[in-house]
Each structure stands twice: as structure tokens, then as C-alpha cells.
C-alpha atoms as a PDB file:
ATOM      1  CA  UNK A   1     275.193  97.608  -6.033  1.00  0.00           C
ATOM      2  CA  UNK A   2     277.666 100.541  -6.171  1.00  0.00           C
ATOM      3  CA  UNK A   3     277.781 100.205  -9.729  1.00  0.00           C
ATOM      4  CA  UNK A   4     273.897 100.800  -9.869  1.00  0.00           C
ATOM      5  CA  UNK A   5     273.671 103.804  -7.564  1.00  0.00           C
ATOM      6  CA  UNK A   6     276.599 105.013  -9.843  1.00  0.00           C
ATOM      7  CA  UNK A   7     274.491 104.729 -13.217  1.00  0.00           C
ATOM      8  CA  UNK A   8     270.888 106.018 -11.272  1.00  0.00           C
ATOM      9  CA  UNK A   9     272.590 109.277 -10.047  1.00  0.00           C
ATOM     10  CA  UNK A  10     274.176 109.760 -13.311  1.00  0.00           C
ATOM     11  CA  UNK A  11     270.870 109.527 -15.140  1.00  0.00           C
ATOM     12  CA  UNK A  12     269.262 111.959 -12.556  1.00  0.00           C
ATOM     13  CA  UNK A  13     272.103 114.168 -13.141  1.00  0.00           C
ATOM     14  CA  UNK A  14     271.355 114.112 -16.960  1.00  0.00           C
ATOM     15  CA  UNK A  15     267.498 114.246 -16.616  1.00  0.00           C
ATOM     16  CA  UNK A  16     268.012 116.976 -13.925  1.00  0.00           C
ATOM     17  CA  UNK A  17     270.053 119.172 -16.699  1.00  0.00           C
ATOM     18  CA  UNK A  18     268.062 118.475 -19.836  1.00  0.00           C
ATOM     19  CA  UNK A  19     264.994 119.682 -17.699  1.00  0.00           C
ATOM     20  CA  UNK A  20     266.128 122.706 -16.631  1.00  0.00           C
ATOM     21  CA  UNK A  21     267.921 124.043 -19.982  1.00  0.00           C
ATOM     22  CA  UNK A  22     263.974 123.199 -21.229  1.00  0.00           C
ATOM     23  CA  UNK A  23     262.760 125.850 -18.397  1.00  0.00           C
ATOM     24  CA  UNK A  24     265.090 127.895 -19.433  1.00  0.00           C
ATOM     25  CA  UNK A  25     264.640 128.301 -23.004  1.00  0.00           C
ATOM     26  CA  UNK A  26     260.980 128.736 -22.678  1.00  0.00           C
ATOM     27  CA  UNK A  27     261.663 131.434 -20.611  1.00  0.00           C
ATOM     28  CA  UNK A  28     264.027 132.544 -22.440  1.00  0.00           C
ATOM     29  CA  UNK A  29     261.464 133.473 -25.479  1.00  0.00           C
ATOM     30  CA  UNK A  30     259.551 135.001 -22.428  1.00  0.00           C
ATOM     31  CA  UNK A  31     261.884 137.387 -20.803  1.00  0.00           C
ATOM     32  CA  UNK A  32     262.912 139.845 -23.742  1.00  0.00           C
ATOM     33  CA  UNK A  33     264.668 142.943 -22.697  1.00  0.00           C
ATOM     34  CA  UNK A  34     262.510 145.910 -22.594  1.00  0.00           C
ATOM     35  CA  UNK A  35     264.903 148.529 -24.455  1.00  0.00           C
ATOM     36  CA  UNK A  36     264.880 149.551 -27.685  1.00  0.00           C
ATOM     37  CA  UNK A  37     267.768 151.091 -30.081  1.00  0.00           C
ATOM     38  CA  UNK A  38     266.827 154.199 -31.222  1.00  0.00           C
ATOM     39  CA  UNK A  39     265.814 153.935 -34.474  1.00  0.00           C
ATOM     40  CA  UNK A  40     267.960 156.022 -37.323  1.00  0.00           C
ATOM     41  CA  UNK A  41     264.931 156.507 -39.437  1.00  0.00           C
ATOM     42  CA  UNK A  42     264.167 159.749 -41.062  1.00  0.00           C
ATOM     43  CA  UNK A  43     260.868 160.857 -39.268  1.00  0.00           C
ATOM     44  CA  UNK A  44     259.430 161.544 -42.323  1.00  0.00           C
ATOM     45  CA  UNK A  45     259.773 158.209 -44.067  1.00  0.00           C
ATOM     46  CA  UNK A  46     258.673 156.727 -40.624  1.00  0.00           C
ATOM     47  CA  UNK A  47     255.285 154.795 -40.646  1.00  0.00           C
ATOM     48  CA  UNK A  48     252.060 156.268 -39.406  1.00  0.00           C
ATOM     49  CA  UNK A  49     249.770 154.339 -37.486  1.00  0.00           C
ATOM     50  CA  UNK A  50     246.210 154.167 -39.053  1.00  0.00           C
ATOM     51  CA  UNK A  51     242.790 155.039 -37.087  1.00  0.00           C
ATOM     52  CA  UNK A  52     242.470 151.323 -35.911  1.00  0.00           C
ATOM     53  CA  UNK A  53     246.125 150.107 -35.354  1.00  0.00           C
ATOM     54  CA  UNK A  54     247.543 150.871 -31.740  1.00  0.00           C
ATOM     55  CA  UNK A  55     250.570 153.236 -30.884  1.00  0.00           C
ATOM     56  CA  UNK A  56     250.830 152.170 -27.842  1.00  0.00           C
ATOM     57  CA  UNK A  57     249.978 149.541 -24.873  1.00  0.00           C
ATOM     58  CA  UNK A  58     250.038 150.216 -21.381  1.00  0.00           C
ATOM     59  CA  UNK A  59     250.772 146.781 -19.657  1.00  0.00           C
ATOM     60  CA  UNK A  60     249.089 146.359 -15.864  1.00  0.00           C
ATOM     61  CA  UNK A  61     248.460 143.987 -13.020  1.00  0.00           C
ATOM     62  CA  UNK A  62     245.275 142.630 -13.754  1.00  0.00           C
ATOM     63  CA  UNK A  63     243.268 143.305 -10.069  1.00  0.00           C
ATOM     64  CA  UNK A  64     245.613 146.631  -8.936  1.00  0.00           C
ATOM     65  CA  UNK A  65     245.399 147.840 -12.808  1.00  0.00           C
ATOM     66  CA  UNK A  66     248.780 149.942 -12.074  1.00  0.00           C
ATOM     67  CA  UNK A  67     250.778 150.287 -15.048  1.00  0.00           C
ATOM     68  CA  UNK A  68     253.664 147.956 -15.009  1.00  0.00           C
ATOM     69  CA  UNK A  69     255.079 148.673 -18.593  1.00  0.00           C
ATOM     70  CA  UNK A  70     254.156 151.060 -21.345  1.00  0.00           C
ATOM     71  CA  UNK A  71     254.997 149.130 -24.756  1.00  0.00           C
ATOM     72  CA  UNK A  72     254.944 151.915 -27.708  1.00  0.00           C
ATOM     73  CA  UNK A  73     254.448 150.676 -31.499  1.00  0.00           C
ATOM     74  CA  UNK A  74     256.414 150.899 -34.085  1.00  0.00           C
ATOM     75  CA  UNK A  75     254.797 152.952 -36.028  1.00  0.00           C
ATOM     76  CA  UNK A  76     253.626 156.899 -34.768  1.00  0.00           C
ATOM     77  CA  UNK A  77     250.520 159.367 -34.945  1.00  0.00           C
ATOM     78  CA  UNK A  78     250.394 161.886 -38.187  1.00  0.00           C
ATOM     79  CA  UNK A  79     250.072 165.206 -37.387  1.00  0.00           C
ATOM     80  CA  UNK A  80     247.512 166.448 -35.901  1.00  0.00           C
ATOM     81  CA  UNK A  81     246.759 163.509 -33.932  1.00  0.00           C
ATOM     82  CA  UNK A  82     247.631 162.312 -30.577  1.00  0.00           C
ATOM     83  CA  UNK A  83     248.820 158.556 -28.903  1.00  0.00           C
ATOM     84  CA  UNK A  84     245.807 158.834 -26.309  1.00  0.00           C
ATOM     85  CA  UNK A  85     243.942 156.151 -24.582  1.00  0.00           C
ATOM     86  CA  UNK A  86     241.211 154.623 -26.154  1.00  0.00           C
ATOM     87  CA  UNK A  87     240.460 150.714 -24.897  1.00  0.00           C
ATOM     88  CA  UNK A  88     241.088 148.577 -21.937  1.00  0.00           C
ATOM     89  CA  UNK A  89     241.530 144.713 -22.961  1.00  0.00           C
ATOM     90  CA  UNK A  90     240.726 142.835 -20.065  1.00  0.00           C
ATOM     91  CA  UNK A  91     242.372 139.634 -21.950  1.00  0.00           C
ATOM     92  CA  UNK A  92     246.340 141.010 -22.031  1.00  0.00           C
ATOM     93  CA  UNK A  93     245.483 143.235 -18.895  1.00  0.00           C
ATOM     94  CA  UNK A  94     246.314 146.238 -21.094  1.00  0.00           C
ATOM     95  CA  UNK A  95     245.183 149.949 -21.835  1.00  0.00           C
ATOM     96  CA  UNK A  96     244.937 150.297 -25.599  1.00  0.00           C
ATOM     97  CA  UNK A  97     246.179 153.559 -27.085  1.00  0.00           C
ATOM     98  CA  UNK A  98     245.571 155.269 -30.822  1.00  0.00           C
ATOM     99  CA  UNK A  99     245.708 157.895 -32.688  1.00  0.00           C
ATOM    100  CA  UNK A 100     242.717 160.306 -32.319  1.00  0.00           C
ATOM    101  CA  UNK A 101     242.686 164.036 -32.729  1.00  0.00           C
ATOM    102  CA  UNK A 102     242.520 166.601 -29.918  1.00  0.00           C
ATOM    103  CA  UNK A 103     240.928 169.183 -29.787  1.00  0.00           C
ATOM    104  CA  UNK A 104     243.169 171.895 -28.454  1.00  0.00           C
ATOM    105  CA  UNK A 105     241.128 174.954 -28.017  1.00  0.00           C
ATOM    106  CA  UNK A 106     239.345 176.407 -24.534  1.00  0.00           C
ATOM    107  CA  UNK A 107     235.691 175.755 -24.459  1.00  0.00           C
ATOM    108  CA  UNK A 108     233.646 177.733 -22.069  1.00  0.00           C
END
């Protein structure tokens, strides 16, 4: 009888760690850290971001829509355009930003 409990807590002990290393890499691929290196690219060589490819994502609680994160892309505006705010998508709770030229003179 002793011998039985022995070999059912040892197999709970081995399902109880397999289990939880699963959680943990699937959370793992989840959880990425939220800095970047800076990048030693010469600005000029770096890519531009085209009229229809984002520069930029600001991440928010889906009911409260306060910004949680702001997630910048890789690539960045030409000149004379700006990272502005263009889209909301409802389906990754995010504010959509692109490059779109402002206009930077007073109008009456």
C-alpha cells in the first residue's frame, strides 16, 4: 500500500512539472520584452515605410481604450511625412499609425 502511494505521488509530481514547464513556454513566446537595441543603421540606408504599411501601433485596453503600449515599426516616414494616426482596429485593440503628410502652414 505504501509502495502505491509512493509511485501515485511520484507520477503527480512528474505530471505536475511537465504541465507547468508547458504553461510556461507558451507564455514564454507571449511575454517578449518590450525594449529594443538601438539600431546602428545609417539613417539614410534605413527603410521607409510606404503609404499603406504602418509606422506605428498604439496598443489599448479594449473598453477604457487607454494606451497601454506604443509598438513603433521598423521601418520610418520619408521626409516630408509624419507617423500620425490614421485607423483604429477594433480586432488587436490598436490605433493604427502611417505616414501621411502635414500640412504645416496657418490657415485662417
Amino acid at each position: 500500500m505504501v509502495r502505491a502511494i509512493q509511485v501515485c505521488s511520484m507520477a503527480m509530481f512528474v505530471l505536475l512539472l511537465l504541465c507547468s514547464s508547458q504553461v510556461s513556454e507558451q507564455a514564454s513566446t507571449f511575454i517578449q520584452p518590450s525594449i529594443r537595441l538601438p539600431r546602428s543603421v545609417d539613417p539614410e540606408q534605413e527603410e521607409k515605410c510606404t503609404d499603406n504599411t504602418a509606422c506605428g501601433w498604439a496598443v489599448y485596453k479594449p473598453f477604457t481604450r487607454s494606451i497601454e503600449n506604443y509598438m513603433r515599426n521598423t521601418c520610418s516616414c520619408p521626409e516630408p511625412t509624419r507617423c500620425v494616426r490614421t485607423d483604429d482596429d477594433l480586432s488587436i485593440s490598436a490605433f493604427v499609425y502611417r505616414c501621411r503628410k502635414t500640412d504645416t502652414t496657418n490657415k485662417p
